[in-house]
C-alpha atoms as a PDB file:
ATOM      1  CA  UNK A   1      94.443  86.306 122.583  1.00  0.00           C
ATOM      2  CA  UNK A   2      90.640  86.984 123.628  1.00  0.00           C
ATOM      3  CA  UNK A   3      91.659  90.387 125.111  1.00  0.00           C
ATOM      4  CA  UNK A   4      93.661  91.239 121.559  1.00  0.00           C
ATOM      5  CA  UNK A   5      90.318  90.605 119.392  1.00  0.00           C
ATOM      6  CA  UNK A   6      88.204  92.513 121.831  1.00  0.00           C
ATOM      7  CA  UNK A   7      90.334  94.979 121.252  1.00  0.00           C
ATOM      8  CA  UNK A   8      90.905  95.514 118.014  1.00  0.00           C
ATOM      9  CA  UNK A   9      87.057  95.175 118.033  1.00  0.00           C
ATOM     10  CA  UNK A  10      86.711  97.902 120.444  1.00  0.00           C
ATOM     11  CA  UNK A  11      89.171  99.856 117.497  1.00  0.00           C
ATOM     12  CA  UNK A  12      86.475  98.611 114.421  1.00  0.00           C
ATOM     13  CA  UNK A  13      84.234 100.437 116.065  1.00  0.00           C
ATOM     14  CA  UNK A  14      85.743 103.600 117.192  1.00  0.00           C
ATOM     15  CA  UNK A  15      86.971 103.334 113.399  1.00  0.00           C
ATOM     16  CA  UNK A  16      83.105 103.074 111.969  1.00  0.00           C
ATOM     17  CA  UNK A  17      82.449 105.874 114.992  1.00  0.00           C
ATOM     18  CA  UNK A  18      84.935 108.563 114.216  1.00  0.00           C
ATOM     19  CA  UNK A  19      83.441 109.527 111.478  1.00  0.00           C
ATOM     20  CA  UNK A  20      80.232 110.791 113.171  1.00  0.00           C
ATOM     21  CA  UNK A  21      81.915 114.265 113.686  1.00  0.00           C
ATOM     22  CA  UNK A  22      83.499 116.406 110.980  1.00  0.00           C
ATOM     23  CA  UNK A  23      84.812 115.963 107.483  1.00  0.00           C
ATOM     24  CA  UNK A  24      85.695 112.494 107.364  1.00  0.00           C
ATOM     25  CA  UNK A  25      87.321 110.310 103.853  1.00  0.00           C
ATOM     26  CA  UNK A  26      84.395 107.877 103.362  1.00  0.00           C
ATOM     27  CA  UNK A  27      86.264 105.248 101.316  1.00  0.00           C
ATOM     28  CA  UNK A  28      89.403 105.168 103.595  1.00  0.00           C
ATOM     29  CA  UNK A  29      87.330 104.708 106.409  1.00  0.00           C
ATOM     30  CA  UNK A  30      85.673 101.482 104.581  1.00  0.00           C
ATOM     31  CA  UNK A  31      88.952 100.342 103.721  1.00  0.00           C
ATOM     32  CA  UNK A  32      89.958 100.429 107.471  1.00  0.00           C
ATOM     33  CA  UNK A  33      86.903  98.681 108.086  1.00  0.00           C
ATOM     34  CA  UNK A  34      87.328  95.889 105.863  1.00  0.00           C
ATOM     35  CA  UNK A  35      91.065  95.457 106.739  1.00  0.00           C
ATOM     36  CA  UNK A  36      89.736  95.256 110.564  1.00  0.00           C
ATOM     37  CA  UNK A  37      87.104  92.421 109.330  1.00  0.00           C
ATOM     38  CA  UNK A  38      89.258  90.290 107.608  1.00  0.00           C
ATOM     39  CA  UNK A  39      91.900  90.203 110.460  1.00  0.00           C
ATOM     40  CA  UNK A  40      89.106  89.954 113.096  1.00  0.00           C
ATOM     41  CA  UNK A  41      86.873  87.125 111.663  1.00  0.00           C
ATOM     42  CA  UNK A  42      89.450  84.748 109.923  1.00  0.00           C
ATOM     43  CA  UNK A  43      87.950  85.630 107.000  1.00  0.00           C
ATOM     44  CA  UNK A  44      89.898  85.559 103.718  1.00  0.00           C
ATOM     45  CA  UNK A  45      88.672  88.411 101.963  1.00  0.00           C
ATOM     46  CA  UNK A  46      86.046  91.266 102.431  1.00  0.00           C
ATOM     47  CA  UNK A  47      84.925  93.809  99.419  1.00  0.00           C
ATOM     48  CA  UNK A  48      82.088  96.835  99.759  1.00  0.00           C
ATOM     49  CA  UNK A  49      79.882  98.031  97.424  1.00  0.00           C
ATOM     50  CA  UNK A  50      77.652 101.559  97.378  1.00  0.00           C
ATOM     51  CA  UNK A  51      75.386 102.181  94.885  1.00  0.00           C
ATOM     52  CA  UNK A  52      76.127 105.736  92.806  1.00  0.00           C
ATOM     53  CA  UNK A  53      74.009 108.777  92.290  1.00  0.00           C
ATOM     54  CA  UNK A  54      72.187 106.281  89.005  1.00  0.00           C
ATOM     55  CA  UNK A  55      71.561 103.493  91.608  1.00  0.00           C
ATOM     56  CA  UNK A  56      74.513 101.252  90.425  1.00  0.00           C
ATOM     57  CA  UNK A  57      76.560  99.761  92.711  1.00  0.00           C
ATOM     58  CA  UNK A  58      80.548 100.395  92.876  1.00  0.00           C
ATOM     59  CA  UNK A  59      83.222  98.672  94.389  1.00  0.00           C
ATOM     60  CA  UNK A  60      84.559 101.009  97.112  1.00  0.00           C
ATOM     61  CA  UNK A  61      86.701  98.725  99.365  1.00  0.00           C
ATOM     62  CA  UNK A  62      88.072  95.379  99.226  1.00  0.00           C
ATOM     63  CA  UNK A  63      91.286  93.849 100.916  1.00  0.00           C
ATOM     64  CA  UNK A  64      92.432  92.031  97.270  1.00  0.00           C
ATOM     65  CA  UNK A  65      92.744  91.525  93.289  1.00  0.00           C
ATOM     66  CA  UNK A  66      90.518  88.596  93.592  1.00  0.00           C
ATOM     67  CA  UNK A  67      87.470  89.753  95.549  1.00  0.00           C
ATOM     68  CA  UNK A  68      87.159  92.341  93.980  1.00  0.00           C
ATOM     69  CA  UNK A  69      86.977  90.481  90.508  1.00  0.00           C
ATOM     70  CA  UNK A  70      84.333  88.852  92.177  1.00  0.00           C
ATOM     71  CA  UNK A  71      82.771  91.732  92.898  1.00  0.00           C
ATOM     72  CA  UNK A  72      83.105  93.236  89.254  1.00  0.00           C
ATOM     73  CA  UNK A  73      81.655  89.920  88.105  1.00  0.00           C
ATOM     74  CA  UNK A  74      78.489  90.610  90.063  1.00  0.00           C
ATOM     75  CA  UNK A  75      78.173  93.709  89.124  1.00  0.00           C
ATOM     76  CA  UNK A  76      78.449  93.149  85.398  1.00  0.00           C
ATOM     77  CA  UNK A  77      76.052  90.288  85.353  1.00  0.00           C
ATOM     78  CA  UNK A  78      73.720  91.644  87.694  1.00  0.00           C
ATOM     79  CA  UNK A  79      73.723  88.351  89.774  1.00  0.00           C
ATOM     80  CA  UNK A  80      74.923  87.708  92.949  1.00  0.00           C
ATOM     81  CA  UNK A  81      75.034  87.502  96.612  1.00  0.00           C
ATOM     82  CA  UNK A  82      76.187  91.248  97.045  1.00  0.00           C
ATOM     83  CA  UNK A  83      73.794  92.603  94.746  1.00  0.00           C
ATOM     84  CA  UNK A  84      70.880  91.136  95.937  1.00  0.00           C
ATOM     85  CA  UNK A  85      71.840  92.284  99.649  1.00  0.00           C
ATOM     86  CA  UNK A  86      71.997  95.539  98.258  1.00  0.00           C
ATOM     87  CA  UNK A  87      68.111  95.174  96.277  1.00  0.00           C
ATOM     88  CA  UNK A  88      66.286  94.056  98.891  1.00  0.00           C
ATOM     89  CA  UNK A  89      68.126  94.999 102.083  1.00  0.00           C
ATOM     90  CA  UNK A  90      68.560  91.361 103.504  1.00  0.00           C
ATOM     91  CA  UNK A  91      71.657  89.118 103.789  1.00  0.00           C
ATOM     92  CA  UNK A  92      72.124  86.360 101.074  1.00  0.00           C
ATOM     93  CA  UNK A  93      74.534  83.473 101.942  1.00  0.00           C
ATOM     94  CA  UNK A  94      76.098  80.275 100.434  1.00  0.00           C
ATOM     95  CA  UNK A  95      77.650  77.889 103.182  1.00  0.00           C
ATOM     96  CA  UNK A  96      79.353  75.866  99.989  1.00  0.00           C
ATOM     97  CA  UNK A  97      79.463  75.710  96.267  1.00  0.00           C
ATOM     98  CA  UNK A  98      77.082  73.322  95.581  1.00  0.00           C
ATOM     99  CA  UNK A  99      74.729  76.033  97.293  1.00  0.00           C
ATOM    100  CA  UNK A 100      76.386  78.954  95.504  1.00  0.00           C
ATOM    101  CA  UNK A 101      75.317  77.328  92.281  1.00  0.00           C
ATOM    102  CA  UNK A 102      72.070  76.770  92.637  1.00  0.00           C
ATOM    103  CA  UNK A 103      71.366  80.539  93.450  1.00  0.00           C
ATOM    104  CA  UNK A 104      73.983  82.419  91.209  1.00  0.00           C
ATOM    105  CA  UNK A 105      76.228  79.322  88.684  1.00  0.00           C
ATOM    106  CA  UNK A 106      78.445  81.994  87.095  1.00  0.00           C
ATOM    107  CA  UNK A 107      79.398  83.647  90.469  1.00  0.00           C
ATOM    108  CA  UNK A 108      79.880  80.192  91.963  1.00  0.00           C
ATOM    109  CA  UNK A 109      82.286  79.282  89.068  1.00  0.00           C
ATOM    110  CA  UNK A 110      84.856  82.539  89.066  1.00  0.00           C
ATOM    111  CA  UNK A 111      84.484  82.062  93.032  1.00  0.00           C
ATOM    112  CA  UNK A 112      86.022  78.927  93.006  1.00  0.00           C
ATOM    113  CA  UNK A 113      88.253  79.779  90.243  1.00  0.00           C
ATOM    114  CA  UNK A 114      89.615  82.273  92.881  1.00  0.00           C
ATOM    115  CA  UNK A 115      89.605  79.933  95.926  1.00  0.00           C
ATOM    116  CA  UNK A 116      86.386  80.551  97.962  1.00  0.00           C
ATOM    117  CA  UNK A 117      83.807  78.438  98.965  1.00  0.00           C
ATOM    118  CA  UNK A 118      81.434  79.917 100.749  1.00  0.00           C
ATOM    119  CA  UNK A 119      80.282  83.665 100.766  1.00  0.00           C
ATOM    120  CA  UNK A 120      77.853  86.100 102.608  1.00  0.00           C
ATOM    121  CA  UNK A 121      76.893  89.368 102.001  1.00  0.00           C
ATOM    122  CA  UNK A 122      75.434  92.085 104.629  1.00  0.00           C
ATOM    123  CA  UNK A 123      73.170  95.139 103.296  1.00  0.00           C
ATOM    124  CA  UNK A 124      74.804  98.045 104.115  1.00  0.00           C
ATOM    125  CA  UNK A 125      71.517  99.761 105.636  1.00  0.00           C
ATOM    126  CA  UNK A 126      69.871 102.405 108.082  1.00  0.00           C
ATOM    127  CA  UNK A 127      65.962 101.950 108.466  1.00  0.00           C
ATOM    128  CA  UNK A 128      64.499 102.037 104.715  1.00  0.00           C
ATOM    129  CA  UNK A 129      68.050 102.966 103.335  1.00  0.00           C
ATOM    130  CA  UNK A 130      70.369 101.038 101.533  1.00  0.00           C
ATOM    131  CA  UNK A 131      73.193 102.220 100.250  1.00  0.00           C
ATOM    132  CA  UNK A 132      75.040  98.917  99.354  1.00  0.00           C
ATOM    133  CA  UNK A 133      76.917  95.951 100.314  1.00  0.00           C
ATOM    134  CA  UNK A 134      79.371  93.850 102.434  1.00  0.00           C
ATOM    135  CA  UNK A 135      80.572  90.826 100.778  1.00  0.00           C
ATOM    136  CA  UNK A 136      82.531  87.955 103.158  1.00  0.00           C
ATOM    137  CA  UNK A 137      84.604  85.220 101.588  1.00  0.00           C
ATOM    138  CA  UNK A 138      86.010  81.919 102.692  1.00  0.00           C
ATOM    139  CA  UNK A 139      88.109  79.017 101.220  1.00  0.00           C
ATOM    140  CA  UNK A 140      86.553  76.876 104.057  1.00  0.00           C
ATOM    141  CA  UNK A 141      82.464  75.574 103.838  1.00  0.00           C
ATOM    142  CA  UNK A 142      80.305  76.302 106.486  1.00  0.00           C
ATOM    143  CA  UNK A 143      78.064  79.095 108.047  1.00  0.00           C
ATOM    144  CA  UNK A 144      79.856  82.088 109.863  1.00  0.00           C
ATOM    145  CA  UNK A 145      79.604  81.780 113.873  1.00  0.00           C
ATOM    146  CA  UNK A 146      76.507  83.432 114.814  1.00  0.00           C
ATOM    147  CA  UNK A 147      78.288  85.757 117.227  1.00  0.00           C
ATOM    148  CA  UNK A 148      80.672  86.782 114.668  1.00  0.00           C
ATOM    149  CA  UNK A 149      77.954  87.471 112.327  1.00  0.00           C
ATOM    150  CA  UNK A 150      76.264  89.377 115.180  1.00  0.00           C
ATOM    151  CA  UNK A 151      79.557  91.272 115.348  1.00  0.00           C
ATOM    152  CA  UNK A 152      80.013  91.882 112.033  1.00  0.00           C
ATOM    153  CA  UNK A 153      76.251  93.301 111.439  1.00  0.00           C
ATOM    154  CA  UNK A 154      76.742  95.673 114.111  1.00  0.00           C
ATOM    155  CA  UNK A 155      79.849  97.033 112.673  1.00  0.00           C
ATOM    156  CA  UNK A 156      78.450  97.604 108.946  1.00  0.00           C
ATOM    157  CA  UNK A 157      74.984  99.305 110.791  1.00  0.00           C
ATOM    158  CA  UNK A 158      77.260 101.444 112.769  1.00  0.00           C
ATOM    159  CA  UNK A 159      78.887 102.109 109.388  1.00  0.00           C
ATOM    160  CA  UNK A 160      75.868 103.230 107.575  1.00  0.00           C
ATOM    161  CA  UNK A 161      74.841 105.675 110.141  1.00  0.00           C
ATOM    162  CA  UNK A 162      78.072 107.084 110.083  1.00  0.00           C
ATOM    163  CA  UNK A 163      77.910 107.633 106.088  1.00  0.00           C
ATOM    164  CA  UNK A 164      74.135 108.721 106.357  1.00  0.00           C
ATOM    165  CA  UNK A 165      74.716 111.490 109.152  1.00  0.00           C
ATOM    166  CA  UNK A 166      74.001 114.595 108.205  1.00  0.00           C
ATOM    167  CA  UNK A 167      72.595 117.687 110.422  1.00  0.00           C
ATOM    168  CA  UNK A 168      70.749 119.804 107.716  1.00  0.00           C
ATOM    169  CA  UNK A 169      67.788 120.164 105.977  1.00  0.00           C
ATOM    170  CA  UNK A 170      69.203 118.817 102.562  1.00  0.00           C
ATOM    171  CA  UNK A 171      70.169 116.046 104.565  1.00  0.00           C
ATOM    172  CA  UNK A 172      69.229 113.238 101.660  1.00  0.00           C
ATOM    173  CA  UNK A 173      70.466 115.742  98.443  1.00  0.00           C
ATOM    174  CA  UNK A 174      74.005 116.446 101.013  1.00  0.00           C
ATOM    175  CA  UNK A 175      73.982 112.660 101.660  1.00  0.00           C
ATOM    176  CA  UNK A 176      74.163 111.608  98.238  1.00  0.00           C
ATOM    177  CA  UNK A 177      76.341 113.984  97.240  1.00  0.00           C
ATOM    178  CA  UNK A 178      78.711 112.537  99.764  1.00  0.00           C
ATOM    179  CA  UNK A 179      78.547 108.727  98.668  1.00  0.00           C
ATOM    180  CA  UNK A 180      79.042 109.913  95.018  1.00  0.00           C
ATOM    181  CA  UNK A 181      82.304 112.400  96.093  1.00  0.00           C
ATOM    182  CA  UNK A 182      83.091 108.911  97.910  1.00  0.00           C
ATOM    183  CA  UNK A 183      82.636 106.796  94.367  1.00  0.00           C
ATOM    184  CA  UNK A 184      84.675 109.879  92.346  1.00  0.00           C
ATOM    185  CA  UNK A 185      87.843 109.267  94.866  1.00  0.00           C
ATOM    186  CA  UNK A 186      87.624 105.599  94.346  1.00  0.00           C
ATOM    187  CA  UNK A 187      88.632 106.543  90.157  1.00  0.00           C
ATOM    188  CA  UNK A 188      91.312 108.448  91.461  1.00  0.00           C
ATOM    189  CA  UNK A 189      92.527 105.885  93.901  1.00  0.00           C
ATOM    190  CA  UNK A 190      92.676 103.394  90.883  1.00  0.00           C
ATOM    191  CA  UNK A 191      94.384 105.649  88.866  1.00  0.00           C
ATOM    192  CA  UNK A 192      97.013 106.330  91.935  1.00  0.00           C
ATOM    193  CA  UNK A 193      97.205 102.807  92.362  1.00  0.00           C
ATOM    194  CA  UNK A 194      98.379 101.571  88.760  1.00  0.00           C
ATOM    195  CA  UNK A 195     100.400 104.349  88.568  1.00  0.00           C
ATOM    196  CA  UNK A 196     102.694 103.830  91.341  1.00  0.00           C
ATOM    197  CA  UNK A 197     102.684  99.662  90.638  1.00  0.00           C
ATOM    198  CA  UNK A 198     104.355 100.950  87.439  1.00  0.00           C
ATOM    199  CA  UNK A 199     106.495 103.037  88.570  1.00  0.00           C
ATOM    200  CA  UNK A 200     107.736 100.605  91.711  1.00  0.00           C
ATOM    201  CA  UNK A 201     106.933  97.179  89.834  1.00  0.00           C
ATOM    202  CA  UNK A 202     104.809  96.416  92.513  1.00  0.00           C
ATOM    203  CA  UNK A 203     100.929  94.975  92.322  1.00  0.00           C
ATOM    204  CA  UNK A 204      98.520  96.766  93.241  1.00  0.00           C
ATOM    205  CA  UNK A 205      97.802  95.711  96.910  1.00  0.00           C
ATOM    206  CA  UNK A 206     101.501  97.173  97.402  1.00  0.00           C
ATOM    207  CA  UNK A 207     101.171 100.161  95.649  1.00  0.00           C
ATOM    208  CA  UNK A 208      97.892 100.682  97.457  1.00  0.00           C
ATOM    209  CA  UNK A 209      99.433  99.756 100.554  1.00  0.00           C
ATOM    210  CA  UNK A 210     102.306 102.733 100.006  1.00  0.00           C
ATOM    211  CA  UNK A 211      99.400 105.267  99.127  1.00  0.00           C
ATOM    212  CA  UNK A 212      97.967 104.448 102.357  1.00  0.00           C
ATOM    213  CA  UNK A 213     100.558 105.046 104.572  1.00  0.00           C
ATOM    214  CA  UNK A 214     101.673 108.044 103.028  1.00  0.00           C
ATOM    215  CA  UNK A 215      98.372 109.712 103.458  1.00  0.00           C
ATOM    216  CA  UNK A 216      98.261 108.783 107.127  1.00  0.00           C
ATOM    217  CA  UNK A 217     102.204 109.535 107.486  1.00  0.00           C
ATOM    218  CA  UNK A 218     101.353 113.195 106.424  1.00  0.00           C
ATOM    219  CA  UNK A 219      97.738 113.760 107.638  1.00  0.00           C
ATOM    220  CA  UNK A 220      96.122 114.287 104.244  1.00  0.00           C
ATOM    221  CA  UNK A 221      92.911 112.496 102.752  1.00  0.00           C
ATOM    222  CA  UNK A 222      93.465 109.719 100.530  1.00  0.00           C
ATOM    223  CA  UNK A 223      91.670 110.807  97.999  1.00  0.00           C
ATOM    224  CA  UNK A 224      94.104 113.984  98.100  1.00  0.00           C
ATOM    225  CA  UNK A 225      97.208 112.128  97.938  1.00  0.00           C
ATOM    226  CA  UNK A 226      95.593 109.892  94.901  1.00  0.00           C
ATOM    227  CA  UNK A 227      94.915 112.859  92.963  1.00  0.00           C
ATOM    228  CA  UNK A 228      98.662 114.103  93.942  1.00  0.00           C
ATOM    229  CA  UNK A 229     100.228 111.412  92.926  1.00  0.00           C
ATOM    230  CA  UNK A 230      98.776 111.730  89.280  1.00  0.00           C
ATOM    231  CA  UNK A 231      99.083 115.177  89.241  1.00  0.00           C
ATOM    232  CA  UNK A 232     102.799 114.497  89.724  1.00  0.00           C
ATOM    233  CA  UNK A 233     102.952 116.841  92.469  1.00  0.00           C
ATOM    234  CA  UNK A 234     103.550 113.910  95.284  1.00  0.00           C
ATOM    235  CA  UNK A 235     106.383 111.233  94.745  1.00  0.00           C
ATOM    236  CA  UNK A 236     106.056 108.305  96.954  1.00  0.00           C
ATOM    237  CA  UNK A 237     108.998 105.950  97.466  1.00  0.00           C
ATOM    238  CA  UNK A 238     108.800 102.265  97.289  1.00  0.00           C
ATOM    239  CA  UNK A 239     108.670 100.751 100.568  1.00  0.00           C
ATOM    240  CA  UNK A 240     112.055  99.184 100.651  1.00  0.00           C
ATOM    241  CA  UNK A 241     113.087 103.131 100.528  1.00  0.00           C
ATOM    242  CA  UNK A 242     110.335 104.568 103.166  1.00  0.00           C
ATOM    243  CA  UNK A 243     112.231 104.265 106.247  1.00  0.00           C
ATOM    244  CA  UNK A 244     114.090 107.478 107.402  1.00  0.00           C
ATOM    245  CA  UNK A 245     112.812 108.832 103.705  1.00  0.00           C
ATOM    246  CA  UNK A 246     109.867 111.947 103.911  1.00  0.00           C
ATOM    247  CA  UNK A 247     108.160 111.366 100.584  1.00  0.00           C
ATOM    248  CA  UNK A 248     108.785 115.018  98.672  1.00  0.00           C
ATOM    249  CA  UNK A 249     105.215 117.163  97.910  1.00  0.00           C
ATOM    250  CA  UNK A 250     105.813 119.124  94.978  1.00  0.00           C
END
């Protein structure tokens, strides 16, 4: 069991790493990332934020309908744990609700509406650079173990560096550019998303889930498949349907 998590630890990384060379989908490697987390830490859900070309932060990532409510809710109110990770480039925590309340009472309430009980968020950060957030969620009280934190700050520093990289002298116009190409796809993913939970009667994790696998199935960037799937010019089948099935590219 040890030997499994190192591994797929070993994989989190070489996820974050990958990106370090070439053209690389910036949101689908977040989504791996969280996905990796979640499964990883016992955690019960995991959302990322970056902040946009006007310094707003976005949801990007998130493993669920409910975090990333939560992280909506933040970002409408302009209070909570992932937003003030992101302002001043430090972790904030709550081991329990009765802590969560004292620091941010409307965030406390829709988090236990949704189940959670405890919550901490990790600056997403290189140096003097921040371009968001990592937001962890429990149902269970308590701090996280201090080696997964460890861990888990390693993977979202090795995360940053691989969004900041850049090898020219426009580095900081070229790496902004990036993160807001990265906040565009995200609209289209949405857009993907409700679309095909229509068409399948699915939710949206599901429908997500099939957009996913179709991109990797056929080697094409998510955001590419999102923005063929509105177009009309890629139908995806429902999962049921999938096996033996090539989805047909118009």
């Amino acid at each position: 069991m040890e030997q499994d998590r190192e591994r797929r630890l070993i994989d989190a990384f070489l996820v974050a790493t990958s990106t370090l060379v070439g053209e690389y989908d910036v949101v689908e490697m977040l989504q791996t990332l969280v996905d990796e987390v979640v499964e990883l830490f016992a955690l019960d859900a995991v959302g990322i934020t970056l902040a946009n070309e006007r310094q707003e932060l976005e949801v990007v990532a998130g493993n669920g309908a409910r975090a990333r409510l939560l992280e909506l809710l933040q970002l409408e109110t302009g209070a909570g744990p992932c937003v003030e990770a992101w302002s001043t480039g430090t972790p904030r925590s709550a081991d329990d609700l009765d802590e969560m309340t004292r620091s941010w009472p409307l965030f406390a309430e829709a988090t236990a509406s949704a189940g959670f009980v405890s919550v901490y968020s990790l600056p997403l950060r290189s140096r003097d650079t921040v371009l968001g957030s990592m937001n962890l969620f429990r149902s269970r009280p308590g701090p996280l173990d201090e080696r997964d934190l460890a861990a888990i700050r390693a993977l979202t520093d090795v995360a940053s560096l691989s969004i900041l990289q850049q090898r020219s002298a426009d580095q900081a116009v070229r790496t902004q550019d990036q993160l807001q190409r990265a906040l565009d796809s995200r609209v289209a993913i949405e857009q993907a998303k409700g679309f095909l939970a229509q068409t399948h009667e699915v939710d949206l994790d599901e429908a997500f889930a099939l957009l996913r696998r179709w991109a990797r199935s056929n080697n094409v960037l998510l955001q590419e498949a999102a923005l063929g799937v509105t177009a009309r010019r890629i139908v995806i089948p429902p999962r049921a349907s999938e096996e033996g099935v090539r989805p047909s590219v118009r």
